[in-house]
Protein backbone atom coordinates (compact mmCIF):
# COMPACT_ATOMS: atom_id res chain seq x y z
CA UNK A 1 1.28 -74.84 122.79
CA UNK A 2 5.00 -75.57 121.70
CA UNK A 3 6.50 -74.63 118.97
CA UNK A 4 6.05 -78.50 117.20
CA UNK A 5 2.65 -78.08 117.29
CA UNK A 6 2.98 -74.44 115.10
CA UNK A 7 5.00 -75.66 112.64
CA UNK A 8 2.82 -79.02 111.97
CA UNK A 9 0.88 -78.84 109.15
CA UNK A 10 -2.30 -80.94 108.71
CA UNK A 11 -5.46 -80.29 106.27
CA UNK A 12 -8.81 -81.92 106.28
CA UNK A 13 -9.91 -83.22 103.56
CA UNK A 14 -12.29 -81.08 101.74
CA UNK A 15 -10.78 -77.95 103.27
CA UNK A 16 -8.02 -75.20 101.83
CA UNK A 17 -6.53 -73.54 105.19
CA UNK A 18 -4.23 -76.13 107.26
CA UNK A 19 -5.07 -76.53 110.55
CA UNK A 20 -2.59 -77.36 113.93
CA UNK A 21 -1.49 -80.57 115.22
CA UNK A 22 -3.98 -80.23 118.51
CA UNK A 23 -7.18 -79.17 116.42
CA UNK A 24 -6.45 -82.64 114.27
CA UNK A 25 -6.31 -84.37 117.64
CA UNK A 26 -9.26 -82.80 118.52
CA UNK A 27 -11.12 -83.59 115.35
CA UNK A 28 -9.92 -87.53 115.72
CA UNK A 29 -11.12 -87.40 119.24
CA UNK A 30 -14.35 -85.79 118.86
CA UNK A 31 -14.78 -88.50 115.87
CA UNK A 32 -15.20 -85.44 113.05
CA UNK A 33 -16.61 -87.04 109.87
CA UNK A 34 -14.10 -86.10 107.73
CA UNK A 35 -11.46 -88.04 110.21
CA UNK A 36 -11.64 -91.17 108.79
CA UNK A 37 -10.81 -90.12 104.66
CA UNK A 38 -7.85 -88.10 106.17
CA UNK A 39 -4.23 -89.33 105.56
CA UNK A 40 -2.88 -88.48 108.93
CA UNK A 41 -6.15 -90.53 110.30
CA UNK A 42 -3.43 -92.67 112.17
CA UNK A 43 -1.09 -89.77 113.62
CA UNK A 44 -3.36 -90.52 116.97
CA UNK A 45 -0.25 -88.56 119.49
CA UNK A 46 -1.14 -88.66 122.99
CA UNK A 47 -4.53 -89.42 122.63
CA UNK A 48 -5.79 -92.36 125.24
CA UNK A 49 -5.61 -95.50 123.96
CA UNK A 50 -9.62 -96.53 123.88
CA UNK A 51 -10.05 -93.68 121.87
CA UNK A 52 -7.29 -94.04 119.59
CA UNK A 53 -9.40 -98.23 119.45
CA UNK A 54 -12.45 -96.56 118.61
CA UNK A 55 -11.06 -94.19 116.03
CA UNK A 56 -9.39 -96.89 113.96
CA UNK A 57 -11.32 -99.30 114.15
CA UNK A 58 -14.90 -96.60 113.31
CA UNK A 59 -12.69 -95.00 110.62
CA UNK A 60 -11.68 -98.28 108.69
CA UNK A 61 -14.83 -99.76 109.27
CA UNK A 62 -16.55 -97.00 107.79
CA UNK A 63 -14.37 -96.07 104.76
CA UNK A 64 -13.36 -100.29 103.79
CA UNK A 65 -17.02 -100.67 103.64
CA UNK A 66 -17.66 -97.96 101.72
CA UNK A 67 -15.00 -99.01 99.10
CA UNK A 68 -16.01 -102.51 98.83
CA UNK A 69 -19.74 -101.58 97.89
CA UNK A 70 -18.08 -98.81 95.20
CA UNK A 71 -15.84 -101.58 93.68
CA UNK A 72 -18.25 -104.77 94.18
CA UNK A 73 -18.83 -106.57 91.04
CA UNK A 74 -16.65 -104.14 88.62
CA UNK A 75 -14.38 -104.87 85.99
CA UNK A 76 -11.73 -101.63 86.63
CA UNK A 77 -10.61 -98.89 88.58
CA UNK A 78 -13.40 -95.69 87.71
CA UNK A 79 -15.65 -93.45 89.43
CA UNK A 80 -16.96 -89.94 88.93
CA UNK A 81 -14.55 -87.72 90.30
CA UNK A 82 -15.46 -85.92 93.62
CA UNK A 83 -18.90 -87.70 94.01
CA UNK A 84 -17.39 -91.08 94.01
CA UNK A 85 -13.44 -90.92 93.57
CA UNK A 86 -11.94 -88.69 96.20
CA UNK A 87 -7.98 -87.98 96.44
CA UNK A 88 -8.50 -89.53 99.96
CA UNK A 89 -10.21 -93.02 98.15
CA UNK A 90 -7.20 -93.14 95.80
CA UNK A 91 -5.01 -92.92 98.48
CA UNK A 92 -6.28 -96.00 100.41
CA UNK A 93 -6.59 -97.67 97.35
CA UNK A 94 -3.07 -97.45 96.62
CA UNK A 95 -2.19 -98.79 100.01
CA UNK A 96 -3.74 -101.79 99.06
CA UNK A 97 -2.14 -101.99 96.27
CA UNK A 98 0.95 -102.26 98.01
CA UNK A 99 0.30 -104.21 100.19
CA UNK A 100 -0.20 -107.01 97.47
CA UNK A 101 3.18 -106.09 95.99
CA UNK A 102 5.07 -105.89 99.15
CA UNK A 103 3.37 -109.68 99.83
CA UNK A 104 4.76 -110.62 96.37
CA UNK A 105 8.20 -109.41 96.73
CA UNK A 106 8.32 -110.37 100.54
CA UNK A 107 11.77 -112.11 100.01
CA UNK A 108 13.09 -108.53 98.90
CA UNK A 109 14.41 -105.97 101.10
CA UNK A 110 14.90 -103.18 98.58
CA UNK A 111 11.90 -100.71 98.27
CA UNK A 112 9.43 -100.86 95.47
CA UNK A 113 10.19 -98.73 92.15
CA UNK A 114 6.97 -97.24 90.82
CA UNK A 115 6.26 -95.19 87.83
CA UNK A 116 3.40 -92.97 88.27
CA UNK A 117 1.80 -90.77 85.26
CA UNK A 118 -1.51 -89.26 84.67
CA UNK A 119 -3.57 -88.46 81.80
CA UNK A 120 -5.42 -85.32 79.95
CA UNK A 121 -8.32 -85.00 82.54
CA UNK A 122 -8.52 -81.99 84.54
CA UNK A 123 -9.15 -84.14 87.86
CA UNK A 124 -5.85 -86.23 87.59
CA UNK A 125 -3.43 -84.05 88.79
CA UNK A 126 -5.36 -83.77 91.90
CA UNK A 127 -5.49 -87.80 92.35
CA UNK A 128 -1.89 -88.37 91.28
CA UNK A 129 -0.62 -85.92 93.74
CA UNK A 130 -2.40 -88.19 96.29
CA UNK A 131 -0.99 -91.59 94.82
CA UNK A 132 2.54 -89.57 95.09
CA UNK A 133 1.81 -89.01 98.78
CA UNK A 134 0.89 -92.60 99.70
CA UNK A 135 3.98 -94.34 97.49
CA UNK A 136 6.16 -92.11 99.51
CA UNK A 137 4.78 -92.77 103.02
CA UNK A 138 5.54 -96.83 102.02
CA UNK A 139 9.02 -95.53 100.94
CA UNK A 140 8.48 -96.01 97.74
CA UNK A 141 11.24 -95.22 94.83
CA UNK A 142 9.17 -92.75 92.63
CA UNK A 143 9.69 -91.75 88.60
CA UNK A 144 7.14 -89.45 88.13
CA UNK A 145 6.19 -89.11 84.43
CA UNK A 146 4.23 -86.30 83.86
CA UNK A 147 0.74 -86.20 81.97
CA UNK A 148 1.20 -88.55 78.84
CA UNK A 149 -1.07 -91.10 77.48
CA UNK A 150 -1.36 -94.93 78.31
CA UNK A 151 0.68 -95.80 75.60
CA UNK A 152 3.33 -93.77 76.49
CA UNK A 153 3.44 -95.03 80.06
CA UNK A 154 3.45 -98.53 79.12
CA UNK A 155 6.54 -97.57 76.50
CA UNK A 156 8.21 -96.58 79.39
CA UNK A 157 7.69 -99.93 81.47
CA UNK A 158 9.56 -101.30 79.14
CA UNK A 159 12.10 -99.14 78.84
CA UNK A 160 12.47 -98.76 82.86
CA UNK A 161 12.95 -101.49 85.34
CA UNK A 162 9.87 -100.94 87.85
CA UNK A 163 7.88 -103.23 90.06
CA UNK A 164 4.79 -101.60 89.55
CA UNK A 165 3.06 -98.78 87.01
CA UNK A 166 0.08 -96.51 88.37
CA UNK A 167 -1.35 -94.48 85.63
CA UNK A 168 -4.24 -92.28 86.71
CA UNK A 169 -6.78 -92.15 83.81
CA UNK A 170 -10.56 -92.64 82.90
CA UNK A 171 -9.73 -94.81 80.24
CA UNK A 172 -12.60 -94.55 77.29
CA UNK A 173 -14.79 -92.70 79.84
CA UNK A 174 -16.19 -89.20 80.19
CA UNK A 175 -14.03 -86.76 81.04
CA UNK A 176 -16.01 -86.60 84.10
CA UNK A 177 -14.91 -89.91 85.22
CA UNK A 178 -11.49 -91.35 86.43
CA UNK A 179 -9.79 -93.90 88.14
CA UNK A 180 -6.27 -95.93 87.92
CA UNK A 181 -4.80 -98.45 85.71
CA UNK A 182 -2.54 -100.68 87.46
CA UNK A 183 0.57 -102.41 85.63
CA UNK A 184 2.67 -105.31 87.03
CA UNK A 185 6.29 -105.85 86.08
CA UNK A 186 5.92 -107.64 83.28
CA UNK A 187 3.97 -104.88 81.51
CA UNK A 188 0.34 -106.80 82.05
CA UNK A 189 -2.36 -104.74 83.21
CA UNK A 190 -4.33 -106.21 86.74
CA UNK A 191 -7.88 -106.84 85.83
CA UNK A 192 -10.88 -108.73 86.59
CA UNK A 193 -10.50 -111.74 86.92
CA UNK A 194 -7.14 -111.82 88.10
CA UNK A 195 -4.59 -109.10 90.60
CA UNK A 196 -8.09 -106.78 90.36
CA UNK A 197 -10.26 -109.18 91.90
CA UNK A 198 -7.76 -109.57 95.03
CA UNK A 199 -7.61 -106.41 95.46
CA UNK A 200 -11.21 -105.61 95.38
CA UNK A 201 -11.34 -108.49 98.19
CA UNK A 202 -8.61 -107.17 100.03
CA UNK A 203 -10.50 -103.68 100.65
CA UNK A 204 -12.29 -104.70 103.58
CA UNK A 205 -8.88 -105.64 105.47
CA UNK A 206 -7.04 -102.87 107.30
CA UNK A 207 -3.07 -102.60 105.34
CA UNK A 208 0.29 -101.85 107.50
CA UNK A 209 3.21 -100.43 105.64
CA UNK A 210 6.76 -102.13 106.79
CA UNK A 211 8.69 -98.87 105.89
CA UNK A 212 8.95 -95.54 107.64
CA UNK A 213 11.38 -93.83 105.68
CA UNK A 214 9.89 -91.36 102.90
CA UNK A 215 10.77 -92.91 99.49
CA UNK A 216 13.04 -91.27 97.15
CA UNK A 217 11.25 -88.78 94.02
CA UNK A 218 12.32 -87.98 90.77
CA UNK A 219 10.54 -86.23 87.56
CA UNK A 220 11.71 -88.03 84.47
CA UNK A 221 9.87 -87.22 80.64
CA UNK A 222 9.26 -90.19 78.20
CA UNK A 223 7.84 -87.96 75.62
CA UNK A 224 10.63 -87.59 73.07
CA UNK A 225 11.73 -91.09 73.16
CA UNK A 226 8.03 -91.89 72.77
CA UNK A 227 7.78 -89.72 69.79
CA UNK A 228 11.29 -91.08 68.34
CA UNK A 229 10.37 -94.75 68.35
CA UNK A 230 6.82 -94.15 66.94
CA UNK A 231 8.54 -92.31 64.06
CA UNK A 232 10.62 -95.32 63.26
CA UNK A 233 7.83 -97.79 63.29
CA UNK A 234 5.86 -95.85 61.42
CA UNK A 235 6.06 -96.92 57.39
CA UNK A 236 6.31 -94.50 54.48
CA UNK A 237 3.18 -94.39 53.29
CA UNK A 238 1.60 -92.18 50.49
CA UNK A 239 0.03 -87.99 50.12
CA UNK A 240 -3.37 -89.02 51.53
CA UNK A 241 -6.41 -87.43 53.06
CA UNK A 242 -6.86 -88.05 56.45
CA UNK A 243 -9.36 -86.90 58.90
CA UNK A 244 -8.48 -87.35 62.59
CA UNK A 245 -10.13 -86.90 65.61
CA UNK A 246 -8.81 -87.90 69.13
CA UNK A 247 -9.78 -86.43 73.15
CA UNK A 248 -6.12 -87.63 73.72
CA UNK A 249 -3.59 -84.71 72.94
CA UNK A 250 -0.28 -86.55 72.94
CA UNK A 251 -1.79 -89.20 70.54
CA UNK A 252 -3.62 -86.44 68.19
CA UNK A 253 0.15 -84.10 67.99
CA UNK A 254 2.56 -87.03 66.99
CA UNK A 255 -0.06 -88.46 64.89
CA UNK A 256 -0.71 -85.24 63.52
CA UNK A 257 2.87 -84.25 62.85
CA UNK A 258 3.41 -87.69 61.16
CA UNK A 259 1.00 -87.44 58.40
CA UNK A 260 1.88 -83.92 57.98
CA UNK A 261 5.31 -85.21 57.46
CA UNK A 262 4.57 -87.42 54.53
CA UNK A 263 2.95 -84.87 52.80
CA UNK A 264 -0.80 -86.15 54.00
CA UNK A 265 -4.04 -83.51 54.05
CA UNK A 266 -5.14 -84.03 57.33
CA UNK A 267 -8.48 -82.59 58.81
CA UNK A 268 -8.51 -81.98 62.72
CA UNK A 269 -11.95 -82.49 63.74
CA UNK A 270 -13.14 -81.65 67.42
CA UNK A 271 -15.88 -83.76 69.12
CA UNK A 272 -17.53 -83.50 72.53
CA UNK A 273 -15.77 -85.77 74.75
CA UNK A 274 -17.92 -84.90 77.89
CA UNK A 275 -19.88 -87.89 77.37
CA UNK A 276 -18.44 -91.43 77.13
CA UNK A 277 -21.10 -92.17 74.34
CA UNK A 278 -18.71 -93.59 71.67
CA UNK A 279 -21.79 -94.46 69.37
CA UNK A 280 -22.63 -90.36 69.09
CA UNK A 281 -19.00 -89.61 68.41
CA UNK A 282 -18.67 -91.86 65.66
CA UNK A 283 -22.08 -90.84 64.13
CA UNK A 284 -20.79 -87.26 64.11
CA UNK A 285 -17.85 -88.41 62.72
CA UNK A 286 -18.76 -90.52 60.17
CA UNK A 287 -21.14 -87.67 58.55
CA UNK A 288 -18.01 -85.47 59.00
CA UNK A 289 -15.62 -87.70 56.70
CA UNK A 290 -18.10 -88.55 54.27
CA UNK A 291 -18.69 -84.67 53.71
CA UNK A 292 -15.10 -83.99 53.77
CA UNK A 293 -13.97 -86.65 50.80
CA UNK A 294 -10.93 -88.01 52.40
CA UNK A 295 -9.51 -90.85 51.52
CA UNK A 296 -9.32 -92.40 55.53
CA UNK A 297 -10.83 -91.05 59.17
CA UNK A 298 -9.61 -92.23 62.17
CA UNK A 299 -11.16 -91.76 65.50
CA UNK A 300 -8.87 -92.54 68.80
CA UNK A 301 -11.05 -92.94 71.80
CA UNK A 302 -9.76 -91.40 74.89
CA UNK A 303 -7.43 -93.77 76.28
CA UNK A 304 -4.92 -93.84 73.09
CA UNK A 305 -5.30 -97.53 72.49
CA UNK A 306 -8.76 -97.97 70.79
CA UNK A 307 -10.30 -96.78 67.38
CA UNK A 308 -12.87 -96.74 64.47
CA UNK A 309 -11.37 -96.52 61.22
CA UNK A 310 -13.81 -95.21 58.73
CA UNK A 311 -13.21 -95.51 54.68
CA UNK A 312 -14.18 -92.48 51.77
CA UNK A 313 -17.87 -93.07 52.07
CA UNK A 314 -17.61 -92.37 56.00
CA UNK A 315 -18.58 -96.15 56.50
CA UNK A 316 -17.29 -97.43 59.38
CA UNK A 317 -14.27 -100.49 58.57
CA UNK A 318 -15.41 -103.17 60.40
CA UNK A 319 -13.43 -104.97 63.22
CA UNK A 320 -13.46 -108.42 60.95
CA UNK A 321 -12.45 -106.68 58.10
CA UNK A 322 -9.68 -104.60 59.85
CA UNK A 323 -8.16 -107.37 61.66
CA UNK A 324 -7.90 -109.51 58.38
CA UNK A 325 -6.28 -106.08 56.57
CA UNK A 326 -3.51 -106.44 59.41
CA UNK A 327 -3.10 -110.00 58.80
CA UNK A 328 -2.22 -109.35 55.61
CA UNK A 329 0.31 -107.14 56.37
CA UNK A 330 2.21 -108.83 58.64
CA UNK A 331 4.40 -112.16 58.00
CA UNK A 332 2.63 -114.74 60.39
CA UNK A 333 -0.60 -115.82 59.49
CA UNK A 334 -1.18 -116.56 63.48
CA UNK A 335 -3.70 -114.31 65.30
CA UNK A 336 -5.26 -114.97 68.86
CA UNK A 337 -8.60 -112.96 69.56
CA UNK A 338 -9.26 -113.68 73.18
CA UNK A 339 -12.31 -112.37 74.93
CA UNK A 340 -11.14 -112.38 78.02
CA UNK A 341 -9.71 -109.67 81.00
CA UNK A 342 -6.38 -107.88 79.73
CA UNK A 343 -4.50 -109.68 82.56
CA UNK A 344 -5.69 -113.47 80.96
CA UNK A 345 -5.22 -111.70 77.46
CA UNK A 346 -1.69 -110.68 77.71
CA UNK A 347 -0.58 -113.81 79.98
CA UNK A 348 -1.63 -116.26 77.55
CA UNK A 349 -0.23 -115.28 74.04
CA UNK A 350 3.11 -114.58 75.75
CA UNK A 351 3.13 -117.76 76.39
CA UNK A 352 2.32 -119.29 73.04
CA UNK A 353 3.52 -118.19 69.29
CA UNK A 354 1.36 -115.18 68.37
CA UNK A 355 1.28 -112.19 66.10
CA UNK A 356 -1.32 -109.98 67.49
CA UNK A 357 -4.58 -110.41 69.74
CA UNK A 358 -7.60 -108.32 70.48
CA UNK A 359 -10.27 -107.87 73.25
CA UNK A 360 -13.72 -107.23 73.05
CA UNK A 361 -12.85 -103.44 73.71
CA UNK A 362 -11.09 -104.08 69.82
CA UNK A 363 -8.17 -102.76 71.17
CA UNK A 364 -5.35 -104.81 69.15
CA UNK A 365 -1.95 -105.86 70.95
CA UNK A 366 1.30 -106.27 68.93
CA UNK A 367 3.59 -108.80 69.86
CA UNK A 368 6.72 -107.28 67.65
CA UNK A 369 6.08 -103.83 68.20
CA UNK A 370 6.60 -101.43 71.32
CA UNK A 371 4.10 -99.99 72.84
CA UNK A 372 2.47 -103.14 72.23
CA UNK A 373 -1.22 -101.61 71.77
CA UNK A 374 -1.28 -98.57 70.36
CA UNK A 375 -3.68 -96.93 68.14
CA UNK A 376 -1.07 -95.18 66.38
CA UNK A 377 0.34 -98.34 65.16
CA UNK A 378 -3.26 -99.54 63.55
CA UNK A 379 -3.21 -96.42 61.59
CA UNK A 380 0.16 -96.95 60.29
CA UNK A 381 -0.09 -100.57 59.32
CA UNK A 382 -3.41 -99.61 57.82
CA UNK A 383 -1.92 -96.81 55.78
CA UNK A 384 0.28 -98.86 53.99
CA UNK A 385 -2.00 -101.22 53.37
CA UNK A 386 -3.85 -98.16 51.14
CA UNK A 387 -0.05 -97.04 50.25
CA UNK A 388 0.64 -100.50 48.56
CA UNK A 389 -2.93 -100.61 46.68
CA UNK A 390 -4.75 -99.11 43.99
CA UNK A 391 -8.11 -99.15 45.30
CA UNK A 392 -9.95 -97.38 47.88
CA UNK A 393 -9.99 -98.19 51.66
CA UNK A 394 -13.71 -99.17 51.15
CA UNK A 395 -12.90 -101.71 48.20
CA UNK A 396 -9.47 -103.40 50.16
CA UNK A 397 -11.93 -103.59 53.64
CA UNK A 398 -15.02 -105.42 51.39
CA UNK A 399 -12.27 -107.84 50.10
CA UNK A 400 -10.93 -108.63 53.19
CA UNK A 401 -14.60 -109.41 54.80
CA UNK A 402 -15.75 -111.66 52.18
CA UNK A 403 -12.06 -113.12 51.02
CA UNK A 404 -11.29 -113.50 55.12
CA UNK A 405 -14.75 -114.38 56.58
């Protein structure tokens, strides 16, 4: 054994102890199970060439298929961690992912820029680390971000030039669940139908990356600018009494420190946000606020962008009511709700005059204000809204549903 093969470094996947360069041949030619979710699955050495055929063609056969029938007919990016989102899966999902942008900037010679974050979950770390490793096989320039929330990351695609955004989150799942949000150039999320839906088709389709040269890495934070530019949006708004919930951390400390700012009473309230049901939270919540006599709750799902506002009588405000409460807050009397995918969303009312849309998630979009969706901002505009009134949140959301049908 020479001294190459001592120093190499490979690890199975599912396994803690590294293991040498000629037990990983081995394992490849022996056709061990775990060969084909391994990252070095094509690091074949001297192996004869029929069995490096078989071993390719077995592996990719095996693990395409098993990611087409994981992904078939879905909407986004999500799986329960472990059982059916591996470090390995988000790997090979990333390749094809880059593939697609490498075939869209094919005219370009310059590697990709990525930004890469993660969210609160205790499994991201483990799945980013793996994105990391596949962005800098495909020589990938890397700006690592750090755990923040969605909007956060999507603040700083607009602040950074980058061809592509890969933030590893669950979303409004369980905290059991993850996955990855994709984000073009132009700041629009891929969905279904649209980017999503070629990728999904692209899984069973082996990917080659042009590049051997290991990308470039840096560690950048976002935070503090974040924090800054949510502080100037933010209008002054009166002493109230606030109770706020939210599974998101970054979202529930500036929030938090806000209100506590302009002299608010604000009740922290913890839920359980091992289960995705929203329904339960809000229940919980509502009988929380209405024992509590505040004046406003607000409850930010996990994913930082979408809410339920509830008034003094712990009645929930309803979407109708909340979206006409913004309208009157704002100069243009022009509103697009589109029920469509994010990626149709977002394309269309750039492309037309528009003050704000929604999706049937009720997440709301902004078109003068950055991040664009943002929970934080619905609180704030409806704040003042109750800042510039007499009457209670319960009165201005009745008006606003019968006035604003």
């Amino acid at each position: 054994m020479d001294v190459t093969d001592l120093q190499s470094e490979y690890r199975c996947p599912g396994e803690t102890q590294p293991i040498s360069k000629s037990l990983h041949l081995a394992r490849l030619a022996a056709g061990y199970s775990a060969c084909f979710e391994c990252v070095h699955r094509c690091e074949t050495g001297t192996l004869a060439v029929d069995v490096v055929e078989k071993i390719k063609t077995k592996n990719f056969a095996e693990h395409s298929f098993q990611l087409e029938t994981q992904f078939e007919q879905k909407d986004e990016i999500r799986g329960i961690y472990l059982n059916e989102l591996t470090r390995p899966k988000t790997e090979s999902l990333i390749e094809h992912v880059l593939e697609l942008v490498q075939q869209e900037r094919s005219q370009l010679s310059t590697p990709p820029r990525v930004l890469v974050a993660h969210d609160w979950r205790p499994s991201s770390p483990d799945l980013v680390t793996g994105v990391v490793a596949v962005l800098r096989r495909w020589g990938c320039e890397i700006a690592d971000l750090g755990q923040i929330n969605r909007p956060c990351f999507d603040f700083a695609m607009s602040q950074f030039p980058a061809d592509l955004g890969i933030f590893v989150t669950g979303g409004v799942e369980a905290e059991k669940l993850n996955g990855l949000d994709i984000i073009s150039a132009e700041g629009i999320e891929w969905s279904h139908p649209g980017r999503l839906s070629k990728l999904f088709e692209n899984l069973s389709k082996p990917t080659s990356r042009s590049r051997r040269q290991a990308g470039e890495f840096q560690s950048i934070s976002v935070t503090k600018n974040y924090e800054a530019l949510i502080n100037q949006h933010f209008p002054d708004i009166q002493p109230m009494r606030v109770a706020l919930a939210c599974a998101e951390p970054l979202a529930l400390q500036i929030l938090g420190s806000i209100l506590l700012k302009h002299g608010c009473e604000v009740n922290f309230h913890e839920l359980n946000y091992s289960s995705s049901d929203f329904k339960k939270q809000m229940e919980v919540f509502r009988h929380a606020v209405r024992d509590t006599h505040i004046d406003i709750g607000a409850l930010i799902r996990a994913d930082g962008q979408s809410l339920a506002i509830f008034d003094e009588r712990g009645k929930r405000v309803s979407h109708t009511a909340l979206l006409n409460l913004l309208k009157l807050s704002v100069p243009n009397d022009h509103q697009i709700p589109i029920q469509n995918s994010p990626e149709q969303l977002l394309t269309e009312s750039r492309e037309s005059e528009w003050e704000f849309v929604t999706d049937e998630e009720e997440r709301i979009w902004f078109a003068d204000l950055e991040p664009q969706c943002d929970a934080i901002h619905v609180i704030g505009k409806v704040l003042m809204r109750l800042s510039e009134s007499d009457s209670s949140l319960s009165v201005l959301s009745r008006r606003n549903t019968v006035h604003n049908p």
